[in-house]
Protein backbone atom coordinates (compact mmCIF):
# COMPACT_ATOMS: atom_id res chain seq x y z
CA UNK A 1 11.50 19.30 -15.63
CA UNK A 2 10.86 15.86 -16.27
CA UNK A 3 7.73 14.21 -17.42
CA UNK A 4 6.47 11.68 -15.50
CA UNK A 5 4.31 10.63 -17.76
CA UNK A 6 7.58 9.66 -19.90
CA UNK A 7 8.58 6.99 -17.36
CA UNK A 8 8.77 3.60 -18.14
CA UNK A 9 7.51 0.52 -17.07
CA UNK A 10 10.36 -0.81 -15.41
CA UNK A 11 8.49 -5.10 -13.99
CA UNK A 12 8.94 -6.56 -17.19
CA UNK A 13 11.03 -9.85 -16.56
CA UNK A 14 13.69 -11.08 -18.97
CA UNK A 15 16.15 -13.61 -19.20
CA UNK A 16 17.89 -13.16 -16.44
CA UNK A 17 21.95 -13.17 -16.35
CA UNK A 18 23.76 -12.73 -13.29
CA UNK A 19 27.12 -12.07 -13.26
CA UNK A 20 29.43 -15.67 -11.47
CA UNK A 21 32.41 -14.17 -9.81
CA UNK A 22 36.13 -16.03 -8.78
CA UNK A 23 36.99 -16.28 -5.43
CA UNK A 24 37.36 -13.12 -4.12
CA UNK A 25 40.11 -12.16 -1.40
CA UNK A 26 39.14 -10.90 2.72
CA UNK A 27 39.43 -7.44 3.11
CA UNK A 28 42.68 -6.02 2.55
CA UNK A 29 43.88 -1.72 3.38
CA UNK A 30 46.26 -2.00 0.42
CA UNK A 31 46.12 0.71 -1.78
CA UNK A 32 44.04 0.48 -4.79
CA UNK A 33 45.53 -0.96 -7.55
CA UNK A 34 45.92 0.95 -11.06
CA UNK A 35 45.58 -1.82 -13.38
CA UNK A 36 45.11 -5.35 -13.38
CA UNK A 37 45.28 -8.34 -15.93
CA UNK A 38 41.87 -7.96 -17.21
CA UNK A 39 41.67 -6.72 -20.47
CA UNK A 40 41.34 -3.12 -21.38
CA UNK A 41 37.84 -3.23 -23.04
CA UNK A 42 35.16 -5.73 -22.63
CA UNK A 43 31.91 -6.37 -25.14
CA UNK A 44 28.81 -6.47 -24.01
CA UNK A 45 25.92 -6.83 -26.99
CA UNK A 46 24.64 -3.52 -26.23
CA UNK A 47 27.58 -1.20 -24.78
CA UNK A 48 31.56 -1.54 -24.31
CA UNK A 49 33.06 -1.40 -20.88
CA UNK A 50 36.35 0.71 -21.26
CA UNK A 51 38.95 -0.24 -17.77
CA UNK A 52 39.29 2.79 -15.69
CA UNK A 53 41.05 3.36 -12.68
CA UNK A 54 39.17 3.59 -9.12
CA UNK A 55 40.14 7.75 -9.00
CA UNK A 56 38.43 7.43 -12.05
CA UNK A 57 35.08 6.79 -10.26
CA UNK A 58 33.84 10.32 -8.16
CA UNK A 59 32.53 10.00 -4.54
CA UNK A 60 33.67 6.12 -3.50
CA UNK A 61 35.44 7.40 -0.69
CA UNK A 62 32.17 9.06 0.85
CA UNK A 63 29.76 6.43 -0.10
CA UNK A 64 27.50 4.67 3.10
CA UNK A 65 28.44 1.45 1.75
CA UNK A 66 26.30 -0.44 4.24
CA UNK A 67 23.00 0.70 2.34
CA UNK A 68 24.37 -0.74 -0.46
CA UNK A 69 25.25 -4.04 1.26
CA UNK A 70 21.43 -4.79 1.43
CA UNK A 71 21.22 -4.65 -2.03
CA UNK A 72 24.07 -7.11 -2.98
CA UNK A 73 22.76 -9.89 -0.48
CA UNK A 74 19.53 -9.78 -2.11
CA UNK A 75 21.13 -10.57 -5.44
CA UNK A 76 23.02 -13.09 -3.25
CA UNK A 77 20.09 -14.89 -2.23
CA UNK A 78 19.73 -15.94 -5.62
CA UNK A 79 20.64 -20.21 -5.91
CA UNK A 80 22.60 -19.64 -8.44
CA UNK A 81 25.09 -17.63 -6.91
CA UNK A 82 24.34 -17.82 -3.12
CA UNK A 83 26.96 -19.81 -2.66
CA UNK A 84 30.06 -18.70 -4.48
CA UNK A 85 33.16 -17.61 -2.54
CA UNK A 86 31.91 -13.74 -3.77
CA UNK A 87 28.85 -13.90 -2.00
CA UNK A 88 30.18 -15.71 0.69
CA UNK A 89 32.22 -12.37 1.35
CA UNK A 90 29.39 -10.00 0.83
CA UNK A 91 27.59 -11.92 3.54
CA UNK A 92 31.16 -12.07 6.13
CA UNK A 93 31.26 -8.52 5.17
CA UNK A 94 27.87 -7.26 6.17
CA UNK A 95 27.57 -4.81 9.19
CA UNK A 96 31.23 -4.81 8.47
CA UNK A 97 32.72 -0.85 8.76
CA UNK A 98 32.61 1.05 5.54
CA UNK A 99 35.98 1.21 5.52
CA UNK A 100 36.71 -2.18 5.24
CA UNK A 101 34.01 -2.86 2.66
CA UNK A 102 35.88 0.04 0.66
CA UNK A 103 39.13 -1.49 0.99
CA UNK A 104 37.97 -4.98 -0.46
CA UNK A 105 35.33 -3.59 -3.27
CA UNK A 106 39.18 -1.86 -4.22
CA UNK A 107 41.19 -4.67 -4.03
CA UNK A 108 39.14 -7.20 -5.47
CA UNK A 109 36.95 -5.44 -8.44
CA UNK A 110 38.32 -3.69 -11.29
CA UNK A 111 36.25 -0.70 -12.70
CA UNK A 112 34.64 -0.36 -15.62
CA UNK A 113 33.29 2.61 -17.72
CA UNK A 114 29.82 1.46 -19.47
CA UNK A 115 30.04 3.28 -22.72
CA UNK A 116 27.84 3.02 -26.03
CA UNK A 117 28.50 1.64 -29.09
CA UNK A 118 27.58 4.28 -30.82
CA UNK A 119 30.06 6.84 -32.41
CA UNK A 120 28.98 9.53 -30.16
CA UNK A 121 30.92 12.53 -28.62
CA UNK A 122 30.36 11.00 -25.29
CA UNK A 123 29.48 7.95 -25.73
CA UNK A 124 29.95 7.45 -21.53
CA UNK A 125 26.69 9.82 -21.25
CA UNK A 126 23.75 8.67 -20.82
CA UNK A 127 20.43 9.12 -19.09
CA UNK A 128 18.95 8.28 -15.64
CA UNK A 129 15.38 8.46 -14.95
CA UNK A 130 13.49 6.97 -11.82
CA UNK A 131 10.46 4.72 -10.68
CA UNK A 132 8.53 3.80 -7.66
CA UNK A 133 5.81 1.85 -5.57
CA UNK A 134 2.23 3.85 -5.66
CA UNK A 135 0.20 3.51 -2.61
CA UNK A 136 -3.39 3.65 -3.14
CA UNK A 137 -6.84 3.03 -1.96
CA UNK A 138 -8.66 0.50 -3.56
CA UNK A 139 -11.69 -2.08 -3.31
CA UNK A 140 -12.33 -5.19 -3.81
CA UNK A 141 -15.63 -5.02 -5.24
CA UNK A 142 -16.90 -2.73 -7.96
CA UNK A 143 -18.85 -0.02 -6.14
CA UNK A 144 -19.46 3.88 -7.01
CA UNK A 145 -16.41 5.73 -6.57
CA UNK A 146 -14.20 2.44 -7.05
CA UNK A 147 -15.17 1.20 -10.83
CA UNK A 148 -11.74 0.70 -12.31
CA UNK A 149 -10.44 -2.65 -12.58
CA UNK A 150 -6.91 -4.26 -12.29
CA UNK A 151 -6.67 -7.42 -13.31
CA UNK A 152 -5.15 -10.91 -13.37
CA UNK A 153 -3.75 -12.67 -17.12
CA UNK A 154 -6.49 -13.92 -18.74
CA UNK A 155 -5.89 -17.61 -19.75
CA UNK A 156 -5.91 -16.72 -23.33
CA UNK A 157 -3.06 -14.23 -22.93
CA UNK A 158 -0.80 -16.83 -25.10
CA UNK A 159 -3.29 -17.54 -27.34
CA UNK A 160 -2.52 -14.18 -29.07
CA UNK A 161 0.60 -12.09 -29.23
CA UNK A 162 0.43 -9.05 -28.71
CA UNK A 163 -2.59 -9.07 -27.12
CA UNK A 164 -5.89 -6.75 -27.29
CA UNK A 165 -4.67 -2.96 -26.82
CA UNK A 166 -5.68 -0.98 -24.40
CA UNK A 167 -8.62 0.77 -25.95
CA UNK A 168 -9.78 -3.22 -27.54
CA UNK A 169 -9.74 -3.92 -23.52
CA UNK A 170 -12.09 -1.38 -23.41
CA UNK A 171 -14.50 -2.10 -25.82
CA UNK A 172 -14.56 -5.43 -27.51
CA UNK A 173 -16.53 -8.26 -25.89
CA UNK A 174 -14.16 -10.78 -26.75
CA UNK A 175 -11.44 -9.25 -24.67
CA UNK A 176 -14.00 -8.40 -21.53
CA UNK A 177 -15.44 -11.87 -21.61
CA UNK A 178 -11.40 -13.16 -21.83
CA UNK A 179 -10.99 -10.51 -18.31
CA UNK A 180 -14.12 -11.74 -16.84
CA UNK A 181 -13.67 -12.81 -13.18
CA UNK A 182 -10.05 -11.81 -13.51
CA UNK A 183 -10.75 -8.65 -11.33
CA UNK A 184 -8.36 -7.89 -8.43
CA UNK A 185 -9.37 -4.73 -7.19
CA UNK A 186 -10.86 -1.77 -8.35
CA UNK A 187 -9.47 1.84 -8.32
CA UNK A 188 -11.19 5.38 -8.15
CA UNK A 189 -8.76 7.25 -10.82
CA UNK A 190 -7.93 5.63 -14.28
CA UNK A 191 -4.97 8.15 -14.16
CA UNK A 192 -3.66 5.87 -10.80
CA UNK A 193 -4.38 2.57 -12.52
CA UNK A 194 -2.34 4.20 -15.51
CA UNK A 195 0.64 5.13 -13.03
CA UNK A 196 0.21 1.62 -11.62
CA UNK A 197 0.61 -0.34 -15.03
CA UNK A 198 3.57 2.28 -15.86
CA UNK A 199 5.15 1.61 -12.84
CA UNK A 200 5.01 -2.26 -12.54
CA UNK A 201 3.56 -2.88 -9.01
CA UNK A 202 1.97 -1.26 -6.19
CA UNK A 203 0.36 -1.78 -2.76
CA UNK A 204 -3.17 -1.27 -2.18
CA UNK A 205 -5.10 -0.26 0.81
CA UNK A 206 -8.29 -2.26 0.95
CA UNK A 207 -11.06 -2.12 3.39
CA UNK A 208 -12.37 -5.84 4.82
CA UNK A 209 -15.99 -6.95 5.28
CA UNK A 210 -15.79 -6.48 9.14
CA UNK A 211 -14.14 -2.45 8.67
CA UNK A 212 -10.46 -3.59 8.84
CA UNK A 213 -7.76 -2.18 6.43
CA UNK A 214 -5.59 -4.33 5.05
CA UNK A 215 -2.20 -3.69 3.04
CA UNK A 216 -1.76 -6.32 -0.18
CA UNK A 217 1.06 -5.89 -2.86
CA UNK A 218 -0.03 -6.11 -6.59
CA UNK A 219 3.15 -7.89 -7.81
CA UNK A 220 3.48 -7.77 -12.21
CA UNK A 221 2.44 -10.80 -13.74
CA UNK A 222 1.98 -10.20 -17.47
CA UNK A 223 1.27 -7.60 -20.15
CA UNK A 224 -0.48 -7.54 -23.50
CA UNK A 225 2.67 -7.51 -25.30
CA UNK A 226 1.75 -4.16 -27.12
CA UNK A 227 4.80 -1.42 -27.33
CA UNK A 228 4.52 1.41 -24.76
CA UNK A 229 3.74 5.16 -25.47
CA UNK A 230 3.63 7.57 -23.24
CA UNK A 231 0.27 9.57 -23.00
CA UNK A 232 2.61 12.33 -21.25
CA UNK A 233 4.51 12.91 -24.51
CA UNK A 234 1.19 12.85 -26.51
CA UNK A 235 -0.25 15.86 -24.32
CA UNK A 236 2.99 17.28 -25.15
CA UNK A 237 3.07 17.16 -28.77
CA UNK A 238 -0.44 18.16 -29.18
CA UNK A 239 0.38 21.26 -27.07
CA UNK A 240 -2.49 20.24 -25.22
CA UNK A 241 -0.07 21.03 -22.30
CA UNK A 242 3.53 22.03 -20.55
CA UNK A 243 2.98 20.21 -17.67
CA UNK A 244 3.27 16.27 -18.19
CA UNK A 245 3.59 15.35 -14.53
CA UNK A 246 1.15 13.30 -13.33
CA UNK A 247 -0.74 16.13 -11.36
CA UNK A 248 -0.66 17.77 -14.42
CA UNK A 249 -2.16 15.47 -16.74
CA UNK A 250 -4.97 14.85 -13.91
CA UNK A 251 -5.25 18.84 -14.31
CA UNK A 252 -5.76 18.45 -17.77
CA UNK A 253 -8.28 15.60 -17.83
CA UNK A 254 -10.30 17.56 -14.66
CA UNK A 255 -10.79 20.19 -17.17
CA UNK A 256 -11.49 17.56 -20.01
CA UNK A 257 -12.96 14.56 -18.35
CA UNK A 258 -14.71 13.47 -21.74
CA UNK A 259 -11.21 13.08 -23.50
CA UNK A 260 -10.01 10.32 -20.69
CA UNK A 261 -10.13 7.03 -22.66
CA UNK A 262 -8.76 9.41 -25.95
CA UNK A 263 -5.59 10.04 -23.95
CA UNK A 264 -5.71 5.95 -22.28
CA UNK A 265 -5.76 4.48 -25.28
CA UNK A 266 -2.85 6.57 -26.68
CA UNK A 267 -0.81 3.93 -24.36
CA UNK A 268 -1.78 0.83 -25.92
CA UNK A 269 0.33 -0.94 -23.56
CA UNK A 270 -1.69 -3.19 -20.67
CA UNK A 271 -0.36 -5.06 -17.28
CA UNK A 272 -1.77 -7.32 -15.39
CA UNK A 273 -1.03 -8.33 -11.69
CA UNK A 274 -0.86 -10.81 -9.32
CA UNK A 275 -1.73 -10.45 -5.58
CA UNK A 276 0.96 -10.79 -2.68
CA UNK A 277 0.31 -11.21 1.02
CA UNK A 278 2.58 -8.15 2.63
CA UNK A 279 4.28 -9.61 5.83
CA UNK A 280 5.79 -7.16 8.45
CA UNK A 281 9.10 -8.20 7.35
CA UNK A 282 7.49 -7.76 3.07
CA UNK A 283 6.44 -4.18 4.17
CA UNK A 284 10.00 -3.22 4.41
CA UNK A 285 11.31 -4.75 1.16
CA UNK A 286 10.44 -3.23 -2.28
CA UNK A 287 8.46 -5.00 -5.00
CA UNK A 288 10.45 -8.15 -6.77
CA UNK A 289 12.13 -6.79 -9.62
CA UNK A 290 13.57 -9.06 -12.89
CA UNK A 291 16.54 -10.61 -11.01
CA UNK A 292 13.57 -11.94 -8.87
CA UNK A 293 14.86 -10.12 -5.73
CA UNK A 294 13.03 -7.52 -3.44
CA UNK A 295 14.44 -4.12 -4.57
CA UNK A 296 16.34 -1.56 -2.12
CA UNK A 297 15.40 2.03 -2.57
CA UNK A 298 18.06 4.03 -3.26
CA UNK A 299 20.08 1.37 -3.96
CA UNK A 300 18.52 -0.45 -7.07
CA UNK A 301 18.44 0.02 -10.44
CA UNK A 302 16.92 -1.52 -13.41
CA UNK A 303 19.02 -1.61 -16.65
CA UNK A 304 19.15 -3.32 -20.00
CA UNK A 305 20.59 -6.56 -19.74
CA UNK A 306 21.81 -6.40 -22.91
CA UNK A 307 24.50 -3.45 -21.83
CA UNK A 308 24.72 -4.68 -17.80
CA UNK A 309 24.05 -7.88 -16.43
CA UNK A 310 21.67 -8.61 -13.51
CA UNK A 311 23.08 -8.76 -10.37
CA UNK A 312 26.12 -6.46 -11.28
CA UNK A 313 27.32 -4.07 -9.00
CA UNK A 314 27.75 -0.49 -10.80
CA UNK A 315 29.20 2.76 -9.30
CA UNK A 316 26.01 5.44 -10.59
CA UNK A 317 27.10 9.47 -11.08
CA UNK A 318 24.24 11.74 -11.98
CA UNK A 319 23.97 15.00 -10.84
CA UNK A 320 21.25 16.84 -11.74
CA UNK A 321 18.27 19.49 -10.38
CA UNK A 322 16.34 16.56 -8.24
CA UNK A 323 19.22 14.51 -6.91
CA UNK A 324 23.41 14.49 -7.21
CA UNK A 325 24.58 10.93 -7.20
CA UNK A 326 27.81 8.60 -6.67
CA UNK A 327 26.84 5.62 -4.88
CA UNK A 328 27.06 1.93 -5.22
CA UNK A 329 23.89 0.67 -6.87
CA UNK A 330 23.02 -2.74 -7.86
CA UNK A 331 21.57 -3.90 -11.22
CA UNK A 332 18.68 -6.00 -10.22
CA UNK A 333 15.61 -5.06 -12.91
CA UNK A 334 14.39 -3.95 -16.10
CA UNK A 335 12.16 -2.71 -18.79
CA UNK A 336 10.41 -3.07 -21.64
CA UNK A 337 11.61 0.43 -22.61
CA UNK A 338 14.87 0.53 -20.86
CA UNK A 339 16.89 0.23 -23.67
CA UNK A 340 20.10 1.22 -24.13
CA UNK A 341 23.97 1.06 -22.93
CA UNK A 342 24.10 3.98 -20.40
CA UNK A 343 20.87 3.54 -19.20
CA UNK A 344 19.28 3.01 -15.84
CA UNK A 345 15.61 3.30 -13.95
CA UNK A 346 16.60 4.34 -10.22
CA UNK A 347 14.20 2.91 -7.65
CA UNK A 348 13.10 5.58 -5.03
CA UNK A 349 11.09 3.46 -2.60
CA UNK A 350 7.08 3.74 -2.18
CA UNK A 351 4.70 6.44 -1.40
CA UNK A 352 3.15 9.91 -2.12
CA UNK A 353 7.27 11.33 -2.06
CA UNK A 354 8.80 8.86 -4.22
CA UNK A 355 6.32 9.29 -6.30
CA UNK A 356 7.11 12.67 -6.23
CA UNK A 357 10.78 12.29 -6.72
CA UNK A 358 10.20 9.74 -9.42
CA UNK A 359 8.15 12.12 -11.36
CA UNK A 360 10.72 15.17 -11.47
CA UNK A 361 13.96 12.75 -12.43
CA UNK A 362 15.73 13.04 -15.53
CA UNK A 363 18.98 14.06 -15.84
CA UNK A 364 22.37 12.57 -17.12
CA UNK A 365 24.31 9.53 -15.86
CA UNK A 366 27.86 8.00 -15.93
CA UNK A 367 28.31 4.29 -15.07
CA UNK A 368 31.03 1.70 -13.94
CA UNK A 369 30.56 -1.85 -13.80
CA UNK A 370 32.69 -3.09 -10.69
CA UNK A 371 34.31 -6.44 -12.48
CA UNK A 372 35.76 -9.03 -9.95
CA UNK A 373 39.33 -9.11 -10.54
């Protein structure tokens, strides 16, 4: 079963590259086409796409491609590329039946197999792991039962790369003062600020001064710059338990609340946030990911650049004991620690059963990139 306290953050902005596409055709029923003129293998600095044939790819025929459609117009709001012919499609396309959006992704993209550069035995393997959006209660003052602070960059952040750790956050004055008056919100559970930081955002439920509850979105906004480790693995190792899961690890700290900031500070690794109004229309979208669009659950997935592009569509197969998978899924974030060629972070949504989900998902993966002809 998988760990979730092996996830990884998954908010950590890079570079971003999205992919410019020709002008792509309207919809057309032809068949699909076995090869094109593309070339046979393209390079990526990280992995090798290897140009496959669309029977190649399992499920497209059964895919609700109309979920996926939300996805690729978010990555078509970006400037850069809200305008091209491609996007111009997408958009003519949208609502459009899912046969007709089949017939075109067939006639106009060319599939290929994301494969390692490694001399592997299959090098098209890889692995597939999830994330979400917690939901938690929170306060906006320091008060008994809420004493656990999340908190803006500190204007020194440049000053110093990395940063303090986690446990220097903790105890030095020079990073406190440096945090002072940086406070967002406070938290009741360390363990749920943890999840937060691992996770990259979050909304908060937050009472007002006149008894109203209000819904705010803590957005990423920095981090310390120190590496990640998970305290799930560290549990692990020390055989201090089988069950890394996050309601396991709270198990384990209920019955050994004095080792809390031990197992904290084995994650040196700290985010800070920024606050975000949630609209109606924000409530539906997920957090912004490193494209710098809202995510789609179900639908997006963060990668290494490096290997896939932002903004690339990708056909995802995993099958495994939380979830079977073949569905178009757009490459739209990443993560410090998603590294690798075949290598994705699946977004699940927000809430108590993502969470859930997100926590119990590790299995293998297969991945095409869908190249415009």
């Amino acid at each position: 079963m998988a760990s979730i306290g092996l996830l990884l953050s998954c908010a950590s902005p890079q570079k971003q590259a999205v992919i410019e596409a020709p002008t792509a055709s309207t919809p057309s029923a032809a068949p699909p086409p076995s090869t094109s003129n593309g070339p046979s293998v393209v390079n990526q600095s990280k992995s090798r796409w290897v140009k496959s044939n669309w029977s190649d790819l399992p499920g497209v025929e059964n895919d609700n491609l109309n979920e996926a459609w939300a996805a690729w117009l978010q990555s078509c709001s970006r400037n850069a590329v809200a305008t091209s012919a491609l996007c111009q499609t997408i958009k003519r396309l949208d609502g459009q039946s899912v046969a007709n959006q089949r017939a075109w992704l067939i006639q106009n993209f060319q599939p290929y197999r994301v494969e390692s550069l490694q001399s592997t035995p299959n090098p098209a393997n890889g692995l597939l792991t999830a994330y979400y959006e917690p939901v938690l209660e929170a306060s906006k003052v320091s008060k008994p039962g809420f004493t656990v602070p999340l908190y803006s960059p500190p204007a020194n952040l440049k000053s110093r790369s990395p940063w303090y750790t986690r446990e220097e956050i903790g105890k030095l004055p020079a990073a406190q003062n440096a945090l002072k008056g940086k406070e967002l919100a406070y938290l009741a559970d360390p363990i749920d600020a943890m999840i937060l930081h691992i996770q990259g955002s979050g909304r908060l439920w937050v009472t007002q001064a006149d008894g109203s509850r209000k819904q705010v979105r803590l957005a990423f906004a920095g981090t310390n710059d120190q590496p990640y480790q998970s305290i799930g693995r560290w549990l692990l190792d020390q055989n201090l338990t089988k069950d890394a899961t996050w309601p396991g690890i709270k198990a384990w700290l209920a019955q050994n609340p004095k080792r809390t900031q031990e197992l904290l500070a084995k994650n040196p690794r700290f985010v800070f946030f920024k606050e975000e109004a949630l609209t109606a229309q924000d409530a539906l979208l997920g957090p912004k990911g490193a494209q710098g669009v809202p995510l789609t659950a179900g639908r997006s997935i963060a990668v290494d650049p490096g290997s896939i592009p932002y903004g690339s569509p990708v056909w995802l197969v995993s099958q495994g004991p939380q979830t079977q998978l073949q569905r178009l899924v757009i490459a739209q974030d990443t993560g410090s620690a998603i590294l690798g060629a075949v290598r994705a972070d699946f977004y699940v949504g927000s809430g108590d059963a993502a969470g859930e989900l997100a926590g119990r998902l590790k299995q293998d993966m297969k991945a095409w990139v869908l190249l415009p002809r």
